[in-house]
Each structure stands twice: as C-alpha cells, then as structure tokens.
C-alpha atoms as a PDB file:
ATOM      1  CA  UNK A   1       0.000   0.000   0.000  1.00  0.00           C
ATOM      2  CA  UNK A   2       1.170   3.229  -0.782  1.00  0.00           C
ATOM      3  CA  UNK A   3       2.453   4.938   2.021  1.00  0.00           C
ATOM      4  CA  UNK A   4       2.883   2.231   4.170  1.00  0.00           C
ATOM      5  CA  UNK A   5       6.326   1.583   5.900  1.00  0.00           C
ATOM      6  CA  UNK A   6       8.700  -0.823   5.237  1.00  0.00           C
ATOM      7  CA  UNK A   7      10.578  -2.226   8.092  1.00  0.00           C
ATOM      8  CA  UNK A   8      14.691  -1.586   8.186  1.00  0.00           C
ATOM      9  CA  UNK A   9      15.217  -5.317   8.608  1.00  0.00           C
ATOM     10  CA  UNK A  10      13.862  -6.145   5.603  1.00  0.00           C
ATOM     11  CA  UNK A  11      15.389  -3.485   3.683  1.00  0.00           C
ATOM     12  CA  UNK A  12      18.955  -4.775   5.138  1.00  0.00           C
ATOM     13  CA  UNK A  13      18.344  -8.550   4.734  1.00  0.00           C
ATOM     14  CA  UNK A  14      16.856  -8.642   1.144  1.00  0.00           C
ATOM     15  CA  UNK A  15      20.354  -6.261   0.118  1.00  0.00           C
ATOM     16  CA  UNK A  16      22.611  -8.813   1.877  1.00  0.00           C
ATOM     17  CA  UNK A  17      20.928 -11.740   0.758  1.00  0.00           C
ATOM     18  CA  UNK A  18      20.928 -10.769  -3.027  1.00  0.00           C
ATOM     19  CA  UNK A  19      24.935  -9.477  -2.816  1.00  0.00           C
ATOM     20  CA  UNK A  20      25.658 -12.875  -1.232  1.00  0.00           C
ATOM     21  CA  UNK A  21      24.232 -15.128  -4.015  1.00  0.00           C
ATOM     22  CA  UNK A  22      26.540 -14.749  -6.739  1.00  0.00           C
ATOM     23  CA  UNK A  23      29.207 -15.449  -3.677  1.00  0.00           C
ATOM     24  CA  UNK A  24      27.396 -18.640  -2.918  1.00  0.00           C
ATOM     25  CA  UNK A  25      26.998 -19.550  -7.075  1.00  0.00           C
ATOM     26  CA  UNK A  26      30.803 -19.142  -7.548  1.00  0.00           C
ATOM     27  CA  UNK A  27      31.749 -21.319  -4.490  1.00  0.00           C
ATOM     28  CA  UNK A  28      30.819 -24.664  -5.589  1.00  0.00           C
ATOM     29  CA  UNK A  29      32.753 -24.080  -9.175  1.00  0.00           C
ATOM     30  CA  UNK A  30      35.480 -23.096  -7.144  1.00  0.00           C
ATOM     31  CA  UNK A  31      35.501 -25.990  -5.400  1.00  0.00           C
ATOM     32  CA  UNK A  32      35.669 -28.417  -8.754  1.00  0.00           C
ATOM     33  CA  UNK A  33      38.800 -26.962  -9.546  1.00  0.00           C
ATOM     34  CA  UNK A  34      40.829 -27.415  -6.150  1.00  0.00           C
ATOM     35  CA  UNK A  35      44.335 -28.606  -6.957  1.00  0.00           C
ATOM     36  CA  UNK A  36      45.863 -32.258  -6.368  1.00  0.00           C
ATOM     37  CA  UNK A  37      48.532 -30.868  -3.834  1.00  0.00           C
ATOM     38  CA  UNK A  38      51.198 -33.128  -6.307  1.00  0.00           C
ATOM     39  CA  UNK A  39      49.635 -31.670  -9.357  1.00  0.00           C
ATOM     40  CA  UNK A  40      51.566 -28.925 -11.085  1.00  0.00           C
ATOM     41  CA  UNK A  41      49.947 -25.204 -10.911  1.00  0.00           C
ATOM     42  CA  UNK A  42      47.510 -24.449 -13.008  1.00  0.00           C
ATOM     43  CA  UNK A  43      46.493 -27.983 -14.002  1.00  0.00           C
ATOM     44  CA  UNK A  44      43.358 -29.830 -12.615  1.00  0.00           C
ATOM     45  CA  UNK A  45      43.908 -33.351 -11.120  1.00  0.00           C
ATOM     46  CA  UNK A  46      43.976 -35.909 -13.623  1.00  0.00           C
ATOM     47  CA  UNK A  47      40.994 -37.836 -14.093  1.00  0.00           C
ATOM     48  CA  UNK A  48      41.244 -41.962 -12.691  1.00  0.00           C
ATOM     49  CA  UNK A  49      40.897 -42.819 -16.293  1.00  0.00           C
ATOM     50  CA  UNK A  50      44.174 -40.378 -16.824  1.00  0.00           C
ATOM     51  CA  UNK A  51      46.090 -41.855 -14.170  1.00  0.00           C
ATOM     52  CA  UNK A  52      45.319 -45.367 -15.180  1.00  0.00           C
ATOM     53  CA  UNK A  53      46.212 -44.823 -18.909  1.00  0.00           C
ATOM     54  CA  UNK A  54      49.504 -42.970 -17.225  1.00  0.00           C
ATOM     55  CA  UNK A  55      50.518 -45.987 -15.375  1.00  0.00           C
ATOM     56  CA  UNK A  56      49.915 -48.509 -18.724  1.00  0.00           C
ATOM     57  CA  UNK A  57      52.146 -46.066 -20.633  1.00  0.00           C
ATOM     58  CA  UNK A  58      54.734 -46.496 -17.361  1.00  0.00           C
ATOM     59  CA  UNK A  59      54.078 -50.672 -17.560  1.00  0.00           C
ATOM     60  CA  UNK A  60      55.092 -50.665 -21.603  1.00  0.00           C
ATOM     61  CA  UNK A  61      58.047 -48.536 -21.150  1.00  0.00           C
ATOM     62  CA  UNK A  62      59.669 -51.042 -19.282  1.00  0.00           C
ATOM     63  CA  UNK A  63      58.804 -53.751 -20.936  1.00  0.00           C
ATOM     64  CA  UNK A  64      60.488 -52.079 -23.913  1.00  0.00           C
ATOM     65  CA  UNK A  65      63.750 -51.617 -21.650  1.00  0.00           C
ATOM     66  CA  UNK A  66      63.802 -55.168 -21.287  1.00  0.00           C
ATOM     67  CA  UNK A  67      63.394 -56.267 -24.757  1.00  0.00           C
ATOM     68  CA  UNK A  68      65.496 -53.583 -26.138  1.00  0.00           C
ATOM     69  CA  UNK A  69      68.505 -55.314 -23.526  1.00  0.00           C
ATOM     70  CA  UNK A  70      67.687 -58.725 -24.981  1.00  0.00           C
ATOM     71  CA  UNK A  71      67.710 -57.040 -28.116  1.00  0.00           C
ATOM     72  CA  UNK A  72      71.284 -56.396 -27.768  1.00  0.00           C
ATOM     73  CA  UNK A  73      72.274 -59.518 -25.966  1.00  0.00           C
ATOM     74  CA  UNK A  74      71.236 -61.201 -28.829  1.00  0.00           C
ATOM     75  CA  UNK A  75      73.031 -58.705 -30.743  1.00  0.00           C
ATOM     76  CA  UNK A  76      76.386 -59.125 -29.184  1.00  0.00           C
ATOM     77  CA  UNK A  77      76.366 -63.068 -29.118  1.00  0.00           C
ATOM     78  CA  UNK A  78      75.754 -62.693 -33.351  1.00  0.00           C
ATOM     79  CA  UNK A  79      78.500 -60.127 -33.002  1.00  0.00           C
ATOM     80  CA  UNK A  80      80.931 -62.549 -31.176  1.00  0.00           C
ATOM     81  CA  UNK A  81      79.915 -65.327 -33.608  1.00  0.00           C
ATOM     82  CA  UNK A  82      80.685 -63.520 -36.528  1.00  0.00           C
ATOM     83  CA  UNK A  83      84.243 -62.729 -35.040  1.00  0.00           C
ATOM     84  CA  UNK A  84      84.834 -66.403 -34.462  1.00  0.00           C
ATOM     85  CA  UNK A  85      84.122 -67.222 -37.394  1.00  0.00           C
ATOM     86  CA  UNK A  86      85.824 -64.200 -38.919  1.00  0.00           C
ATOM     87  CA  UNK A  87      88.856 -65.208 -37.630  1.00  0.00           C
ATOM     88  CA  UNK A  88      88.811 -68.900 -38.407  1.00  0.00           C
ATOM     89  CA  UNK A  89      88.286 -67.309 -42.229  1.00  0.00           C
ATOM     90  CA  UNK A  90      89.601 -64.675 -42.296  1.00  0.00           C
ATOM     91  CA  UNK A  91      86.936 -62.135 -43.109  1.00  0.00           C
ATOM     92  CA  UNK A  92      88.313 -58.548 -43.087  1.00  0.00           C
ATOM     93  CA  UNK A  93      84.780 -57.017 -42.469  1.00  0.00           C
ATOM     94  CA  UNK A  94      84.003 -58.958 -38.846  1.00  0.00           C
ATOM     95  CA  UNK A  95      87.488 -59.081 -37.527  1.00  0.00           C
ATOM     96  CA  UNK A  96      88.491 -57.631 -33.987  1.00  0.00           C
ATOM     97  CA  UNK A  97      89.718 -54.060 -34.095  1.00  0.00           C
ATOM     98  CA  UNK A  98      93.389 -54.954 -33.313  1.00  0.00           C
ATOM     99  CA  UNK A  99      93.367 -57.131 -36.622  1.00  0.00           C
ATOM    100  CA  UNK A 100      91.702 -54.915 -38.474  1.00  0.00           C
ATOM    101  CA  UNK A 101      93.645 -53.207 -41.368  1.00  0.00           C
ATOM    102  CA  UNK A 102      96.138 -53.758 -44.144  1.00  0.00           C
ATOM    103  CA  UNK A 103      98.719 -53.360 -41.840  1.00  0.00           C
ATOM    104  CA  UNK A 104      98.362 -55.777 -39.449  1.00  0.00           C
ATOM    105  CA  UNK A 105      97.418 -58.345 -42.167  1.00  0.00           C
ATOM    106  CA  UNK A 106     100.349 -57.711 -43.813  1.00  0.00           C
ATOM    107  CA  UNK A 107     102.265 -58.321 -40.735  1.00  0.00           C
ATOM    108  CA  UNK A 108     100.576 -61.574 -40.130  1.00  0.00           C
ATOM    109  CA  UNK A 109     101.015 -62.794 -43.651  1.00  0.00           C
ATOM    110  CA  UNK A 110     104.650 -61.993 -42.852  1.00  0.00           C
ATOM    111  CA  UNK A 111     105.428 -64.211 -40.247  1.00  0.00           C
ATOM    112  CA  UNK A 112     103.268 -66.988 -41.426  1.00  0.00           C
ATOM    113  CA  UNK A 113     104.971 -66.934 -44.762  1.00  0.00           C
ATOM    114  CA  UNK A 114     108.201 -68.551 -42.657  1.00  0.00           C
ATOM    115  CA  UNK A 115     109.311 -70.233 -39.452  1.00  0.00           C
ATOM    116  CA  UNK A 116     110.078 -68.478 -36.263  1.00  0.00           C
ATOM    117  CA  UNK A 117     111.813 -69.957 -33.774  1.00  0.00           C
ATOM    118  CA  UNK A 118     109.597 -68.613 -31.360  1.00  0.00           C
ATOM    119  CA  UNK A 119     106.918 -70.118 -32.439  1.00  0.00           C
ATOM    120  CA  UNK A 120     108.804 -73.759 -31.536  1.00  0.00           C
ATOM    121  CA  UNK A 121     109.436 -72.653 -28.102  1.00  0.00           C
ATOM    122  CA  UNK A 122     106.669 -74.547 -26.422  1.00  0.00           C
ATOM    123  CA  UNK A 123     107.640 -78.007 -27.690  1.00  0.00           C
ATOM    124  CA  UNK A 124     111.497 -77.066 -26.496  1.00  0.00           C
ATOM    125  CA  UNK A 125     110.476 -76.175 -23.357  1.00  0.00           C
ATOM    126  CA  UNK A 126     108.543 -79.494 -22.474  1.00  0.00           C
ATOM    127  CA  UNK A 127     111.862 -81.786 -23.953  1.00  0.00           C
ATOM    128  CA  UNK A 128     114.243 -79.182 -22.065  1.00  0.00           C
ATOM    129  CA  UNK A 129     111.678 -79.520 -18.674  1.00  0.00           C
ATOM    130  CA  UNK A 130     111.882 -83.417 -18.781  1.00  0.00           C
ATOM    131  CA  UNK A 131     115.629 -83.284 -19.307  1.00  0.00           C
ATOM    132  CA  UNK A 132     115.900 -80.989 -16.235  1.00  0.00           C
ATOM    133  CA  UNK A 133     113.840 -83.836 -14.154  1.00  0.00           C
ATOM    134  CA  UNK A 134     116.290 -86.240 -14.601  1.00  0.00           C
ATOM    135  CA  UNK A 135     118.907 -86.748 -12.124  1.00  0.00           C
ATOM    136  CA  UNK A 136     121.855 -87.296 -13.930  1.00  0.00           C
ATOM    137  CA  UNK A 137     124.288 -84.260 -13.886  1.00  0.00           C
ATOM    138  CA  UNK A 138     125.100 -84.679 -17.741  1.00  0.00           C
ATOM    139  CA  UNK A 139     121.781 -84.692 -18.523  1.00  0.00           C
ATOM    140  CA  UNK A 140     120.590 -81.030 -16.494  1.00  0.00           C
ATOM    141  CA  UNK A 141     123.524 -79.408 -18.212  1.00  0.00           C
ATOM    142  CA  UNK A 142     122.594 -80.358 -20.862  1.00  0.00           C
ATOM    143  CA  UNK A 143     119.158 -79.052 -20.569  1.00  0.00           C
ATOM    144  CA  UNK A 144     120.751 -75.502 -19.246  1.00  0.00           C
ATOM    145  CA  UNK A 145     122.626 -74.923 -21.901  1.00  0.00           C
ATOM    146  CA  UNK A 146     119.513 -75.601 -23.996  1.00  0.00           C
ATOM    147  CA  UNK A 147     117.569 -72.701 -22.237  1.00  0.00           C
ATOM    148  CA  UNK A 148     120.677 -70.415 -22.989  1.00  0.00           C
ATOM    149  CA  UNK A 149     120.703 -71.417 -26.931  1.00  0.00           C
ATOM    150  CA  UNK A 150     117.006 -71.317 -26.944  1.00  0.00           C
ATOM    151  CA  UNK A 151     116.582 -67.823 -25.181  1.00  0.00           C
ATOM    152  CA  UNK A 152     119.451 -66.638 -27.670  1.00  0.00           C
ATOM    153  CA  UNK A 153     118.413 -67.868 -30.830  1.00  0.00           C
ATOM    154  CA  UNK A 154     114.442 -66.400 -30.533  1.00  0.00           C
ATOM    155  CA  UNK A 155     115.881 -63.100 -29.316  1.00  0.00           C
ATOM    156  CA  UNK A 156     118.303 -63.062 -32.353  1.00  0.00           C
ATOM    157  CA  UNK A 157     115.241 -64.153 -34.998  1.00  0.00           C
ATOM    158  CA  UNK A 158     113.011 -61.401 -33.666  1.00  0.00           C
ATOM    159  CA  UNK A 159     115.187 -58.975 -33.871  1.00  0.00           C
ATOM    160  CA  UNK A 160     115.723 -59.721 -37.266  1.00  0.00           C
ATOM    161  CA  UNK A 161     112.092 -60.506 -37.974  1.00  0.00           C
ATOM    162  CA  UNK A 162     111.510 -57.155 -36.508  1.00  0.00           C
ATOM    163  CA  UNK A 163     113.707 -55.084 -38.441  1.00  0.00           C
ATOM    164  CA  UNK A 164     112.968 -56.616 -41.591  1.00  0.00           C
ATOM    165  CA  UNK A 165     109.162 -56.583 -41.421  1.00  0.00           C
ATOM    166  CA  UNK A 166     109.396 -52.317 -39.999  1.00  0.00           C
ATOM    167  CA  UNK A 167     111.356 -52.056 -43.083  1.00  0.00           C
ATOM    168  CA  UNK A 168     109.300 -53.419 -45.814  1.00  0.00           C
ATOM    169  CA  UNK A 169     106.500 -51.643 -43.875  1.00  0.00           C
ATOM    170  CA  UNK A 170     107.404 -48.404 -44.516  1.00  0.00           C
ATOM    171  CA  UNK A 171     107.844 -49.193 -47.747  1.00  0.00           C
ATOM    172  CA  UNK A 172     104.202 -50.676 -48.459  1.00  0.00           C
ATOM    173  CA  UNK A 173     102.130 -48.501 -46.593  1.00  0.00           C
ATOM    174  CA  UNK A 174     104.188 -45.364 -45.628  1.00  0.00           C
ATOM    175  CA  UNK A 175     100.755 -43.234 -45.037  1.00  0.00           C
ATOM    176  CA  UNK A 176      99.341 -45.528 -42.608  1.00  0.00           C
ATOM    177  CA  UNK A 177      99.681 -45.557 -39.495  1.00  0.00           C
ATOM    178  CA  UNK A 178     102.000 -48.496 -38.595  1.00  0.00           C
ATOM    179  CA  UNK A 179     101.819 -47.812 -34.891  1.00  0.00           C
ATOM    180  CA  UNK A 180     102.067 -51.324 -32.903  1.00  0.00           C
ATOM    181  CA  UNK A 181     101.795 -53.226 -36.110  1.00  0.00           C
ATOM    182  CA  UNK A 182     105.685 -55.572 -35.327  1.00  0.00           C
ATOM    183  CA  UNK A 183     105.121 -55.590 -31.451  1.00  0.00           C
ATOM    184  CA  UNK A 184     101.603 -57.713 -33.136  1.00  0.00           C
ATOM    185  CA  UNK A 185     103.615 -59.573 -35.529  1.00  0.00           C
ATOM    186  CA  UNK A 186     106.342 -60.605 -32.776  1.00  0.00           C
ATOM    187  CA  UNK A 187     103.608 -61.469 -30.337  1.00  0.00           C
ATOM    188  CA  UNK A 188     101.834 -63.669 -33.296  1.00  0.00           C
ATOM    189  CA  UNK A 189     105.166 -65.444 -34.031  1.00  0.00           C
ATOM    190  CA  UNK A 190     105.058 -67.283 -30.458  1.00  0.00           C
ATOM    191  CA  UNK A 191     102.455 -69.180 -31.030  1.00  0.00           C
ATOM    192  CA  UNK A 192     102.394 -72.540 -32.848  1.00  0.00           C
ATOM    193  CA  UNK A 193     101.149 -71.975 -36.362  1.00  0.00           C
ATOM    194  CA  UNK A 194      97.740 -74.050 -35.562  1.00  0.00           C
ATOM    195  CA  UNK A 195      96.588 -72.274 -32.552  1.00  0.00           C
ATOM    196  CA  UNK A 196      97.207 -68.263 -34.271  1.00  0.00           C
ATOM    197  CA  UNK A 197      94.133 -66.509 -34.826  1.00  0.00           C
ATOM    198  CA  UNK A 198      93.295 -65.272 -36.844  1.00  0.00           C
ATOM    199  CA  UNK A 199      94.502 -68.645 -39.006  1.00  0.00           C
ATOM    200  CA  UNK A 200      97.323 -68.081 -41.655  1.00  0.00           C
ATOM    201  CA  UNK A 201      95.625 -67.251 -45.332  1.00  0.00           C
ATOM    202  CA  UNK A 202      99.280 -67.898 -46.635  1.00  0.00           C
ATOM    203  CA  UNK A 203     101.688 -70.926 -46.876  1.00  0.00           C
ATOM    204  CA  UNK A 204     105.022 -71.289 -45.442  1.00  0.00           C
ATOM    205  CA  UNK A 205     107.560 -69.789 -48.256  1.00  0.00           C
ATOM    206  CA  UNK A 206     104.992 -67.694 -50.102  1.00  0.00           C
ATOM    207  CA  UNK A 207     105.406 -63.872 -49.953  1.00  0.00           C
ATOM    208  CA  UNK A 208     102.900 -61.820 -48.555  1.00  0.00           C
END
C-alpha cells in the first residue's frame, strides 16, 4: 500500500541476501577446480581414467627396456659369432679391431709366410723340462745350456724378424699408421702356427 512503511530489517536482509548469491553460485565451481597438492599449478587433477592410462604407458616402457637389452644380448652373441668365425676365415669385415687393417694383415702374412723360432718354443720347453727332471748331472747341463741357446736364438730371430718386417712396412704402406703393427707380428710369431688366430691365409715360403 502506498504509504505504508517498510521495516529496516527487511530493507537490510533482502540487500545482503541478493549481494551474497553470486558469492554462494561461484563457491561450488570453485571448489571443482581445487588442486591435487602433487599436481603442477595451473592444471586440474587428472581424471582416474588419466592416471590409469599414465601408469599402462609407465608398464610398456619397461617392458620395452627389457626387450630392447635382450635385443642387444642377442646382438652381441651374433656379433661374437661372426668374429669367431671371422677369424677362423679370415673375413676382413668382422674381424676384432686390433686385426683390423692392411697393416696388421700384412704383418701376419709376414710371419706366417716362414718359421720363427719362437713359435717352436713350447715343444722345447717341455723336452728341455723333462731333461731338467732327470737326475743325472750330464743330462741337467745339458738341458741348461739348452735354455741359454734357446733364449738366444728367438731373441736373435726377432730382432731380425723385426727389423725386416718395420722395413718393408714403410715401404708398403708409408701413409698408414703403422703404430704397434711388429710388437703384433712378434707377439703372433710365439704361437704354434695351428693355434694363431686369426689362421694363416698364406703358406710357409709364399710372400705376402
């Protein structure tokens, strides 16, 4: 009615009520969008379906570690197969990295293109052992003076091997590097022809 009174409290309630509301309306979006206290800022929590997905993607990775280390297992036992058989042949392209090279097969081809006395060491050292068993006096001098003649006469061949084979290879291959390459040959002379790896590719009196 016109010109009736309204009372203060309901002037002051209906005011606080309506500047309240939107306060109210915004509180419940607000809380959606509280933040996993792990989750980075500014990004929601991940959904279960997220996480789950998350933890698959986790599972295949390593299963793909451990197929990608059998992977190369099986890898390295072809690569080691292919070096055996590499050097029972021969094969340039599969060969350890120390035989590797022109060099170093020249070097071989070197020494097993003649006899070393190195190389017959072994078989003189078992006689010469056995002769140093035996207790007769004649017999162990014998077998000293053996050592002595033995020790001598490899020491005298590789040094001639030696300076031979440095000699012809600076002459074949003087832009190479020849670094290590007679140190190899020397060490490849004593052993018996048979065992050396890898084998000989030439015969006894041919020239490499």
């Amino acid at each position: 009615m016109p010109g009736e009174r309204l009372p203060l409290g309901f002037v002051f309630r209906s005011r606080a009520k309506e500047e309240k509301a939107p306060v109210a309306d915004k509180a419940p979006a607000d809380s959606k969008q509280t933040r996993d206290p792990q989750a980075p800022k500014g990004r929601p929590t991940p959904k279960r379906s997220e996480a789950q997905s998350q933890r698959r993607s986790v599972a295949n990775t390593s299963l793909s570690r451990k197929d990608a280390a059998k992977r190369q297992r099986e890898e390295r036992r072809a690569q080691l197969e292919r070096q055996r058989q590499a050097l029972a042949g021969g094969d340039e392209r599969f060969l350890p990295a120390r035989d590797k090279g022109p060099v170093r097969k020249f070097a071989r081809d070197t020494i097993d293109s003649r006899f070393n006395v190195a190389e017959f060491f072994l078989p003189m050292a078992v006689v010469i052992l056995v002769l140093s068993m035996v207790r007769v006096g004649s017999l162990q001098t014998t077998a000293l003076l053996l050592w002595l003649v033995v020790i001598v006469l490899i020491v005298l061949d590789s040094l001639v091997t030696g300076f031979r084979l440095k000699k012809r290879l600076a002459e074949r291959f003087p832009d190479q590097n020849r670094r290590g390459a007679v140190a190899y040959a020397l060490m490849r002379s004593l052993q018996m022809r048979r065992l050396r790896l890898p084998k000989p590719q030439v015969k006894r009196g041919e020239r490499p």
